[in-house]
PDB file of N, CA and C in Angstrom:
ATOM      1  N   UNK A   1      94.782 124.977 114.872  1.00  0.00           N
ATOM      2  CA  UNK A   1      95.356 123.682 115.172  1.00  0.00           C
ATOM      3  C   UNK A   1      96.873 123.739 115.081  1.00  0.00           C
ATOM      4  N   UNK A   2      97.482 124.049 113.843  1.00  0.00           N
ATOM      5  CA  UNK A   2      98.820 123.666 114.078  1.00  0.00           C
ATOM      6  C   UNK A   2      99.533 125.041 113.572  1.00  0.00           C
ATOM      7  N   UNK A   3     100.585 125.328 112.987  1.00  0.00           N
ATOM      8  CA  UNK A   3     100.970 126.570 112.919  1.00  0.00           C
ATOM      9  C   UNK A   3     101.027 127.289 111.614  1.00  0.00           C
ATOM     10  N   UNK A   4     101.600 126.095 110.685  1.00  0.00           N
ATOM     11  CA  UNK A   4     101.830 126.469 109.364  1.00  0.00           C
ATOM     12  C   UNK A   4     100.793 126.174 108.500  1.00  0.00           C
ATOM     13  N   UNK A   5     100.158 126.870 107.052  1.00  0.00           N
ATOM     14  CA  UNK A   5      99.053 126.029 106.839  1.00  0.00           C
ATOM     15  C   UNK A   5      99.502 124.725 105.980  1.00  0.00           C
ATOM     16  N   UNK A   6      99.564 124.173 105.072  1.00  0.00           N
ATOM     17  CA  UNK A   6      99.584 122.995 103.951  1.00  0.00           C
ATOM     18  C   UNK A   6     100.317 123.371 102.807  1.00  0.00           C
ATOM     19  N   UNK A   7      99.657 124.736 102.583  1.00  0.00           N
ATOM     20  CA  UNK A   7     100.410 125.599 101.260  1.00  0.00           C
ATOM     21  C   UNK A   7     101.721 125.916 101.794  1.00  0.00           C
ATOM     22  N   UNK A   8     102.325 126.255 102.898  1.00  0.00           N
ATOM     23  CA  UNK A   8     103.729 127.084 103.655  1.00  0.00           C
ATOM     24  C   UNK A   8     104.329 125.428 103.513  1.00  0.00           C
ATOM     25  N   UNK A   9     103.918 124.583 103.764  1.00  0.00           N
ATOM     26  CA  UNK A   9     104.861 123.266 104.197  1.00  0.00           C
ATOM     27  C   UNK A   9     105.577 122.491 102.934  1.00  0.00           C
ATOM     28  N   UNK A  10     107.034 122.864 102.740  1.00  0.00           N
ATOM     29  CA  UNK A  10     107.804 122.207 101.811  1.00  0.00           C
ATOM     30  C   UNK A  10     108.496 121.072 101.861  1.00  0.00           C
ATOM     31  N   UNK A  11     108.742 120.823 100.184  1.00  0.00           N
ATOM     32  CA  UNK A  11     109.584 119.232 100.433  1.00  0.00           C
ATOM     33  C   UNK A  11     110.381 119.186 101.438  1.00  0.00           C
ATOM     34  N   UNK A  12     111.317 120.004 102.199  1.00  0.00           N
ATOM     35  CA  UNK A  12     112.267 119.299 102.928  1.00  0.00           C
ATOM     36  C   UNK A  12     111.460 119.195 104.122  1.00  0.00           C
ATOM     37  N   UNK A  13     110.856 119.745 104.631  1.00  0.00           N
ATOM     38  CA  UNK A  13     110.088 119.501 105.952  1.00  0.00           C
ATOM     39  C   UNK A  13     108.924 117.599 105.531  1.00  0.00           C
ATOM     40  N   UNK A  14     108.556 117.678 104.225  1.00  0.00           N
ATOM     41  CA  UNK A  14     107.957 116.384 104.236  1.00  0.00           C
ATOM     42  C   UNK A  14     108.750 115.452 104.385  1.00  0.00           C
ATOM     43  N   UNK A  15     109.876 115.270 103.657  1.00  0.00           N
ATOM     44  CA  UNK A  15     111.282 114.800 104.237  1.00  0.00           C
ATOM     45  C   UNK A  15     111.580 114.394 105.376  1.00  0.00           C
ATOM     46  N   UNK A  16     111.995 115.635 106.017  1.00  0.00           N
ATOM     47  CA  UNK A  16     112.107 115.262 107.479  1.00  0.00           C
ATOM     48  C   UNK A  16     111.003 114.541 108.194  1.00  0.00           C
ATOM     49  N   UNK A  17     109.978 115.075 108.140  1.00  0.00           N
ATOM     50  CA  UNK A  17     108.903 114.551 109.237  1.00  0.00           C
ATOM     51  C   UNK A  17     108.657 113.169 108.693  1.00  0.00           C
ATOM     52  N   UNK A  18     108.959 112.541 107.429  1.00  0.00           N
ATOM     53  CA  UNK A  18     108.532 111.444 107.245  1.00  0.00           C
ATOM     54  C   UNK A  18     109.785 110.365 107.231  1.00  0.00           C
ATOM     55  N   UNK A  19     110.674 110.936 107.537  1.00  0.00           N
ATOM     56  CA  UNK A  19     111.858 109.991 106.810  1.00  0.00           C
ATOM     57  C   UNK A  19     112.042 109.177 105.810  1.00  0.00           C
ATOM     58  N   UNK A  20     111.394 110.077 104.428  1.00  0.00           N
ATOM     59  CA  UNK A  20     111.569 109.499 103.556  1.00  0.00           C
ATOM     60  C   UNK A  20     112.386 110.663 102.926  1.00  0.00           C
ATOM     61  N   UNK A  21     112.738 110.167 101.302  1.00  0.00           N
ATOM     62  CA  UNK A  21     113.496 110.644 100.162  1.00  0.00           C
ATOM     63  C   UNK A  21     112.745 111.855  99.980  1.00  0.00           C
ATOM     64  N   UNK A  22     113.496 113.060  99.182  1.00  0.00           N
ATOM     65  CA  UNK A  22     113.070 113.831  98.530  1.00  0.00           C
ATOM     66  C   UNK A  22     112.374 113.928  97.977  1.00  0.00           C
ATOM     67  N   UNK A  23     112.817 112.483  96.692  1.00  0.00           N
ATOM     68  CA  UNK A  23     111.725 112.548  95.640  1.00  0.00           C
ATOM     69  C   UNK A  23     110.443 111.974  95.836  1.00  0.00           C
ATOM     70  N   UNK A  24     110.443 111.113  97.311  1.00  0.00           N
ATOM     71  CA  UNK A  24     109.052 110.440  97.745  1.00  0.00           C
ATOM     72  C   UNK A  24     108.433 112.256  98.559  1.00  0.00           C
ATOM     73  N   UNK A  25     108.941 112.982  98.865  1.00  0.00           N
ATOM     74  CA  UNK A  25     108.500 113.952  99.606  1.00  0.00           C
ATOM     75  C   UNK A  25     107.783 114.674  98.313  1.00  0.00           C
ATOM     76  N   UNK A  26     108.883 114.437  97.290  1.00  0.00           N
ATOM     77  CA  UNK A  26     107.882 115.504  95.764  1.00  0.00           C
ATOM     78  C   UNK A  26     106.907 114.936  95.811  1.00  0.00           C
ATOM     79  N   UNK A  27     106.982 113.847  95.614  1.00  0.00           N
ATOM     80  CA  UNK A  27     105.279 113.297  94.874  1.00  0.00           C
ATOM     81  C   UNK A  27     104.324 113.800  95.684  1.00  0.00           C
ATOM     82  N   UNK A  28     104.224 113.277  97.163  1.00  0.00           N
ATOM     83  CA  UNK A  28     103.916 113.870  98.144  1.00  0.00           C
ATOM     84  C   UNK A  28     103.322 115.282  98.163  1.00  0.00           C
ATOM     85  N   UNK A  29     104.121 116.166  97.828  1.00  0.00           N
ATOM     86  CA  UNK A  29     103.995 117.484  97.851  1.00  0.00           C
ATOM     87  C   UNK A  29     103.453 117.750  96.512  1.00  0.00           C
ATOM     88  N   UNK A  30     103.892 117.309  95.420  1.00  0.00           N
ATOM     89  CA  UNK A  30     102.408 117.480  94.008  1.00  0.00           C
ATOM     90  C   UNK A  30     101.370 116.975  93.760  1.00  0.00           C
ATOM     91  N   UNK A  31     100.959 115.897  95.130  1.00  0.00           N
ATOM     92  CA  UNK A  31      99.522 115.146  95.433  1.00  0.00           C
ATOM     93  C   UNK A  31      98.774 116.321  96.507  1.00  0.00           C
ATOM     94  N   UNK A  32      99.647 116.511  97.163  1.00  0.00           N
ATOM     95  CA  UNK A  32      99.170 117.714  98.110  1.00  0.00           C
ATOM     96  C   UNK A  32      98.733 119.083  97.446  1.00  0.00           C
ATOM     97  N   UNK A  33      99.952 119.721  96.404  1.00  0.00           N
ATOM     98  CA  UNK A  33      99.160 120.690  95.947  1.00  0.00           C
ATOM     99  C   UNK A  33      98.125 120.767  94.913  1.00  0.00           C
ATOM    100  N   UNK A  34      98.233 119.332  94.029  1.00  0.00           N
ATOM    101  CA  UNK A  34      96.695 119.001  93.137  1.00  0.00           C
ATOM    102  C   UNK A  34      95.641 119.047  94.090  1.00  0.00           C
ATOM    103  N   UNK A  35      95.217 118.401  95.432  1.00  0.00           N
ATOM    104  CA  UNK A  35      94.511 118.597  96.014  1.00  0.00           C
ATOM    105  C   UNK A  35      94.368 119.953  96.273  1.00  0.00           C
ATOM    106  N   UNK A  36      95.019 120.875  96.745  1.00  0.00           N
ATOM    107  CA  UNK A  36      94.693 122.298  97.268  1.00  0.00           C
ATOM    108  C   UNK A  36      94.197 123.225  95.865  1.00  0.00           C
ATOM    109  N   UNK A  37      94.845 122.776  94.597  1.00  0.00           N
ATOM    110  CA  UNK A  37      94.342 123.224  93.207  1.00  0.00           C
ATOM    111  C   UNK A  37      92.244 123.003  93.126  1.00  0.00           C
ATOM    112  N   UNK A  38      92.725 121.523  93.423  1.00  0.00           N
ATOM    113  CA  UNK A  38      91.100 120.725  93.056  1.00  0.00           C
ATOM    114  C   UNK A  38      89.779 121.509  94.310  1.00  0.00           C
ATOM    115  N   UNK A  39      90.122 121.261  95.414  1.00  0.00           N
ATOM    116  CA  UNK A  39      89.551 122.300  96.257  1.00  0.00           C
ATOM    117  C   UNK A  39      89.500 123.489  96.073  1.00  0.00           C
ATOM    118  N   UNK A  40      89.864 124.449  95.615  1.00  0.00           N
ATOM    119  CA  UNK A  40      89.673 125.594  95.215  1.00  0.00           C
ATOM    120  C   UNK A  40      88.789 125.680  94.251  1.00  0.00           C
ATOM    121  N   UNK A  41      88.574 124.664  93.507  1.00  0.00           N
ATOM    122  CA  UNK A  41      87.029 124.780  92.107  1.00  0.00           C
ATOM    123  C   UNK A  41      87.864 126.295  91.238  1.00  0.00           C
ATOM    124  N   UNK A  42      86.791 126.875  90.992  1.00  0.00           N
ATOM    125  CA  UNK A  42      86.228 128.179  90.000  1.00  0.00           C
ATOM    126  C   UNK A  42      86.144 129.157  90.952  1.00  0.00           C
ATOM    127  N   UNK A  43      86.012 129.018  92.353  1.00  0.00           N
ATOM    128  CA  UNK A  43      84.890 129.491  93.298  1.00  0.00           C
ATOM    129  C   UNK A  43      86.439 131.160  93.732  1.00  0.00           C
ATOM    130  N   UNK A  44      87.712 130.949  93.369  1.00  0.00           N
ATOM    131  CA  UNK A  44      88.515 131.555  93.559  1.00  0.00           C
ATOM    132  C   UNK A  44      88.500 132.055  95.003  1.00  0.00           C
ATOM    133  N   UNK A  45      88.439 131.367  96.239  1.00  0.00           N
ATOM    134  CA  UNK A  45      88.433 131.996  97.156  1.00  0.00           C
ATOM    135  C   UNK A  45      89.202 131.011  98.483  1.00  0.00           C
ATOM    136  N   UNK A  46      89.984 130.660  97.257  1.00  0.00           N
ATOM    137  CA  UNK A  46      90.983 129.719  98.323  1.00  0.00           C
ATOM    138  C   UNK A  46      90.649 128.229  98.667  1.00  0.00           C
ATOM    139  N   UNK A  47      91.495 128.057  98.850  1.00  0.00           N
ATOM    140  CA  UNK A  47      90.974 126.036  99.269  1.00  0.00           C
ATOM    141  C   UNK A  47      90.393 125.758 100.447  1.00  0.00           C
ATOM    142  N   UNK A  48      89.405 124.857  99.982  1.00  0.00           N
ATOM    143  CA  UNK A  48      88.617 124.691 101.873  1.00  0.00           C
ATOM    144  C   UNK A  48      89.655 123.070 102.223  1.00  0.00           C
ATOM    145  N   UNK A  49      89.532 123.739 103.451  1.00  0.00           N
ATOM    146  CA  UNK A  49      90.415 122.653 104.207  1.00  0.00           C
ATOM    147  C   UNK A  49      89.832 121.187 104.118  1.00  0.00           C
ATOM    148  N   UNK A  50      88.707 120.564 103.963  1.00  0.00           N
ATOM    149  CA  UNK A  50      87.965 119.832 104.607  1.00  0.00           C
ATOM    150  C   UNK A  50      87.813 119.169 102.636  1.00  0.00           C
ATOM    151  N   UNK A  51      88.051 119.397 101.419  1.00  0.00           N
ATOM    152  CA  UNK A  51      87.805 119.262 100.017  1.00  0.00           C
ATOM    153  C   UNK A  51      89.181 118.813 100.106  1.00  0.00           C
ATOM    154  N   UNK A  52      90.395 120.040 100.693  1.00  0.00           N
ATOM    155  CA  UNK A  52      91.920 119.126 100.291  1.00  0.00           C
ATOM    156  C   UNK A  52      92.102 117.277 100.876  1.00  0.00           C
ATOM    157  N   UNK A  53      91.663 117.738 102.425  1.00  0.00           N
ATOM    158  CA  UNK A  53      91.887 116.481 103.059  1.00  0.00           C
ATOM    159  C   UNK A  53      91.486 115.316 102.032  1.00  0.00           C
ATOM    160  N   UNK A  54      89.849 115.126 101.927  1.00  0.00           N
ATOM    161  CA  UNK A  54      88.988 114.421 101.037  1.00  0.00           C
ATOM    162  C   UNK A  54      89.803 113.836  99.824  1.00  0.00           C
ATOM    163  N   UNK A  55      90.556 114.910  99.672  1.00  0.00           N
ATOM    164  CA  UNK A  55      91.658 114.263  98.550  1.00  0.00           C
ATOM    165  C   UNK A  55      92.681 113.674  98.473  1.00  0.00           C
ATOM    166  N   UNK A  56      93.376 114.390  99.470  1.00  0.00           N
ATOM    167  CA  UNK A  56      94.508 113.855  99.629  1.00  0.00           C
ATOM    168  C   UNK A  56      94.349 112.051 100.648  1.00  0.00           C
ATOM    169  N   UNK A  57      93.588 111.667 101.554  1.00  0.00           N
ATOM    170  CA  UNK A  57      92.759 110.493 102.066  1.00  0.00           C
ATOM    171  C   UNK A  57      92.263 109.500 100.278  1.00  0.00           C
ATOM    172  N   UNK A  58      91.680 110.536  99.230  1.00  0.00           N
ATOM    173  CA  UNK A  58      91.478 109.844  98.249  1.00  0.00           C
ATOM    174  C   UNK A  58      92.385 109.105  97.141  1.00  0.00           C
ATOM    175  N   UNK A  59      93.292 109.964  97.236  1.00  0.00           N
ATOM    176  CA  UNK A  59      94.557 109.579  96.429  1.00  0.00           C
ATOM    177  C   UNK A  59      95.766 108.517  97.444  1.00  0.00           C
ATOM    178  N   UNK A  60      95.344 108.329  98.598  1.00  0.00           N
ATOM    179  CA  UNK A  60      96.404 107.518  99.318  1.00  0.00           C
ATOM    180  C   UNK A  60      97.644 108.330  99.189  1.00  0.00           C
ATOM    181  N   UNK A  61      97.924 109.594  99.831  1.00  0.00           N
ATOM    182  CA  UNK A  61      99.346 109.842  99.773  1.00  0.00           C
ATOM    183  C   UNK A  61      99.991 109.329 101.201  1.00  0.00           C
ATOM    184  N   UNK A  62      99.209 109.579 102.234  1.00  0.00           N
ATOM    185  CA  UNK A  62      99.706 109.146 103.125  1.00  0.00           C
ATOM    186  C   UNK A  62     100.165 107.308 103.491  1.00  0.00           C
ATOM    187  N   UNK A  63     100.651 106.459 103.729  1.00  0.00           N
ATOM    188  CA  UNK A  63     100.815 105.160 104.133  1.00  0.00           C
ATOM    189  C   UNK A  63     100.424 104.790 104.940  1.00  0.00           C
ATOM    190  N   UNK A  64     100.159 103.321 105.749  1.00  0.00           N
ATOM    191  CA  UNK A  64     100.358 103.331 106.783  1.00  0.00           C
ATOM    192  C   UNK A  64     101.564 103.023 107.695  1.00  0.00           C
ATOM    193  N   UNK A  65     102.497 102.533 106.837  1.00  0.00           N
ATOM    194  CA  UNK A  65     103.587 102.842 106.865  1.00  0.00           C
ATOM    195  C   UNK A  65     104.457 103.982 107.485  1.00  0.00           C
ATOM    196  N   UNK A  66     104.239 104.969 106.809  1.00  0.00           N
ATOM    197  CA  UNK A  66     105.252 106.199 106.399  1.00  0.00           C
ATOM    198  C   UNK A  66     104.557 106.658 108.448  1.00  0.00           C
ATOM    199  N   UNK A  67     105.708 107.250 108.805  1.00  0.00           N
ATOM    200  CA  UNK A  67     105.526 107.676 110.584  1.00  0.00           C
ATOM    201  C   UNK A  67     104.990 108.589 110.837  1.00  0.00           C
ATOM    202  N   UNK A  68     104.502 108.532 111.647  1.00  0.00           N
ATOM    203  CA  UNK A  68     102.943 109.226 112.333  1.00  0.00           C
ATOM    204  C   UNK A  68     103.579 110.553 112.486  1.00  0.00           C
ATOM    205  N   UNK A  69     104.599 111.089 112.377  1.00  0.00           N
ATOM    206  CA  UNK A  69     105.097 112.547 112.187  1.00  0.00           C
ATOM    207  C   UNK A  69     104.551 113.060 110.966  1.00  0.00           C
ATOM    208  N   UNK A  70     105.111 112.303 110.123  1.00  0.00           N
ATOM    209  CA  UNK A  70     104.683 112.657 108.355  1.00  0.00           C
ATOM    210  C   UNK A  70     102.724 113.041 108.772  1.00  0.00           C
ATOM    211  N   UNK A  71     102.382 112.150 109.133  1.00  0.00           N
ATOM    212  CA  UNK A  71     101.023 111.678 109.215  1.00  0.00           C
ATOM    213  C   UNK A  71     100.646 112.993 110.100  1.00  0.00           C
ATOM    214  N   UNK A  72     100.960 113.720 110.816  1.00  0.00           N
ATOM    215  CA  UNK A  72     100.467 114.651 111.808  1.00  0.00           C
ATOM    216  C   UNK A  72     101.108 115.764 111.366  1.00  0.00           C
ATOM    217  N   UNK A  73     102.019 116.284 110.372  1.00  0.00           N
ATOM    218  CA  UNK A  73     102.277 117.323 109.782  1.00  0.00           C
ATOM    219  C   UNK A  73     101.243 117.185 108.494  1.00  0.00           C
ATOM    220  N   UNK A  74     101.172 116.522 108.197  1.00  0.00           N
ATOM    221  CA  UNK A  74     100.199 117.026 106.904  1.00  0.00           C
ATOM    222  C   UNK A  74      98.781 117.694 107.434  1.00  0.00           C
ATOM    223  N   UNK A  75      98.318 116.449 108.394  1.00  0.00           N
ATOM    224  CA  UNK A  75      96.683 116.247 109.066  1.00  0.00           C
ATOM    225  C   UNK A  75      96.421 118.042 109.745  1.00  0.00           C
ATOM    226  N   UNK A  76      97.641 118.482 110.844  1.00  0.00           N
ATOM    227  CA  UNK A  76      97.794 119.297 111.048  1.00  0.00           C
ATOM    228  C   UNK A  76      97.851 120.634 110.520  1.00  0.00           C
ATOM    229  N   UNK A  77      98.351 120.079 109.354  1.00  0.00           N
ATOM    230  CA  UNK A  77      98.587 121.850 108.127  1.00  0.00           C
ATOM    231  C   UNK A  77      97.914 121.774 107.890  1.00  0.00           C
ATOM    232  N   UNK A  78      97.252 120.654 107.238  1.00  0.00           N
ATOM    233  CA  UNK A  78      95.643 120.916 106.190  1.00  0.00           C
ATOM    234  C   UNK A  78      94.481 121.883 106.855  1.00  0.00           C
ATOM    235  N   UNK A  79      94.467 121.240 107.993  1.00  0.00           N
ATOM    236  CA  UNK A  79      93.568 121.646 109.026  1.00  0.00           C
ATOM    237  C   UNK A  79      93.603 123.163 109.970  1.00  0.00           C
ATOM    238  N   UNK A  80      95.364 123.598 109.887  1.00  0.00           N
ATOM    239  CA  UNK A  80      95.668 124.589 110.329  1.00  0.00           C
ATOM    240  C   UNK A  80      94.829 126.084 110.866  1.00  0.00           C
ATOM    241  N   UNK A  81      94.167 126.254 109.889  1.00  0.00           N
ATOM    242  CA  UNK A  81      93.426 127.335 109.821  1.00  0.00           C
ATOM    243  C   UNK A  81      91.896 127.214 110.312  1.00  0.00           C
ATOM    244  N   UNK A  82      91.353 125.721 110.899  1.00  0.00           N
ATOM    245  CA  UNK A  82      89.975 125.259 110.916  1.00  0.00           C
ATOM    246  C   UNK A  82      89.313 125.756 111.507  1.00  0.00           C
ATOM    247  N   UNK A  83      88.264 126.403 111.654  1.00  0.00           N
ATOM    248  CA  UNK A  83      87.788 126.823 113.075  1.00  0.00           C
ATOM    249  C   UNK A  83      86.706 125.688 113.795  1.00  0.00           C
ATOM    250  N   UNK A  84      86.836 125.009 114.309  1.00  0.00           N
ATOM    251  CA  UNK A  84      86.167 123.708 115.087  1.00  0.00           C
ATOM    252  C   UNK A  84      84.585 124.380 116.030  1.00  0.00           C
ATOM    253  N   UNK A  85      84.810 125.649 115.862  1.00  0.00           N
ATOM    254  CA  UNK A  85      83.650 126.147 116.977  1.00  0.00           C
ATOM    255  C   UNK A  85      82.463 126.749 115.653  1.00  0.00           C
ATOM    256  N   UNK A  86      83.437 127.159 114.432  1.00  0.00           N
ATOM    257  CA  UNK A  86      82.205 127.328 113.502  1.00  0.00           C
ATOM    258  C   UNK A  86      81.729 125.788 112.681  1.00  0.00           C
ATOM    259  N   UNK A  87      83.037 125.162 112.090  1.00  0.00           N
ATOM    260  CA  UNK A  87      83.143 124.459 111.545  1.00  0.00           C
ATOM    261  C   UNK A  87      82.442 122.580 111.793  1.00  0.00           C
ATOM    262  N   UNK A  88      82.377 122.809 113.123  1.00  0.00           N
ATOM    263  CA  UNK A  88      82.722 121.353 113.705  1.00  0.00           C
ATOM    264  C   UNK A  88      83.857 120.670 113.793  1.00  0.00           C
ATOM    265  N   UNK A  89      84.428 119.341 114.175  1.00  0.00           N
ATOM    266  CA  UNK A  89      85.388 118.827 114.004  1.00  0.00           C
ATOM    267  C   UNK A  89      85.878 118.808 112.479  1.00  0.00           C
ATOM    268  N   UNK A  90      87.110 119.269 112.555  1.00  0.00           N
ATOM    269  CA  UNK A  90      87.733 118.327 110.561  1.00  0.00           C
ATOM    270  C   UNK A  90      87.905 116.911 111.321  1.00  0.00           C
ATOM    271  N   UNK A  91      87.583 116.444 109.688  1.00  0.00           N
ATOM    272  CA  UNK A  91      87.076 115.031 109.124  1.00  0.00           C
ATOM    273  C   UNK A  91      88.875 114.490 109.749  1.00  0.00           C
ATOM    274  N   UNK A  92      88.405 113.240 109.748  1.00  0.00           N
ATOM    275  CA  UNK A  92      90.599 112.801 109.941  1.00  0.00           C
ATOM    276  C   UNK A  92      89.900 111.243 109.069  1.00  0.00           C
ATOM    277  N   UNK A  93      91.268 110.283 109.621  1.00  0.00           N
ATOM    278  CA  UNK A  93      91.382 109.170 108.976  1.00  0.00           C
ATOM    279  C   UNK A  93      92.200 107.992 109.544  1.00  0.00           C
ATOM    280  N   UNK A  94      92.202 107.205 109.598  1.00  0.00           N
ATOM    281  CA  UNK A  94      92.822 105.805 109.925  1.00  0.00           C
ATOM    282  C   UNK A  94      93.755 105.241 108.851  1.00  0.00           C
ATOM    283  N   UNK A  95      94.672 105.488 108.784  1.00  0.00           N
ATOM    284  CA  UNK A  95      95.607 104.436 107.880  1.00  0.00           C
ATOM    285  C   UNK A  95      94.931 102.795 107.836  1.00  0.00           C
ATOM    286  N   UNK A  96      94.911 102.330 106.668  1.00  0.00           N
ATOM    287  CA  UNK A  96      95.179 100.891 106.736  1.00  0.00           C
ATOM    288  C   UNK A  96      95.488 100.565 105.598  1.00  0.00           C
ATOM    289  N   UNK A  97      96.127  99.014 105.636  1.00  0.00           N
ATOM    290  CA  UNK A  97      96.614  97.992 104.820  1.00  0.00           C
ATOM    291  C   UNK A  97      95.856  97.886 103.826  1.00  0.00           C
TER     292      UNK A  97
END
């Protein structure tokens, strides 16, 4: 899907793509990597793409607010690596109020 995976994508790029602050990009980015922590379990064999999302959708990092760039760099990295022909579609999400 997209180029970079979730783990490669840093605060200043959340930054940019969202036009928000730094420190809104940290939080951001330590909700993102608790999720990629929490997906990984015990199982040591890396984070499944489809456990981070689940989380990160669970914790509300995204807004509906915050611009559909922010919103399509994350959706995109998470998903980066998916394979849709073994996998099926990854799960996505709807912002709302």
């Amino acid at each position: 899907m997209g180029k970079k995976s979730i783990g490669e994508v840093g605060i200043e790029e959340l930054s940019k793509a969202g036009g928000i602050s730094r420190e809104k990009a940290k939080v951001i980015h330590g909700v993102i990597k608790e999720a990629m922590a929490k997906a990984e379990g015990s199982k040591g064999k890396g984070w499944e793409s489809r456990e981070v999302w689940k989380e990160v959708v669970r914790r509300k990092v995204l807004k509906p607010w915050h611009p559909h760039s922010l919103h399509q760099l994350v959706y995109y990295s998470v998903y980066a690596n998916w394979d849709a022909s073994i996998n099926g579609p990854p799960l996505y999400w709807f912002p709302s109020l």
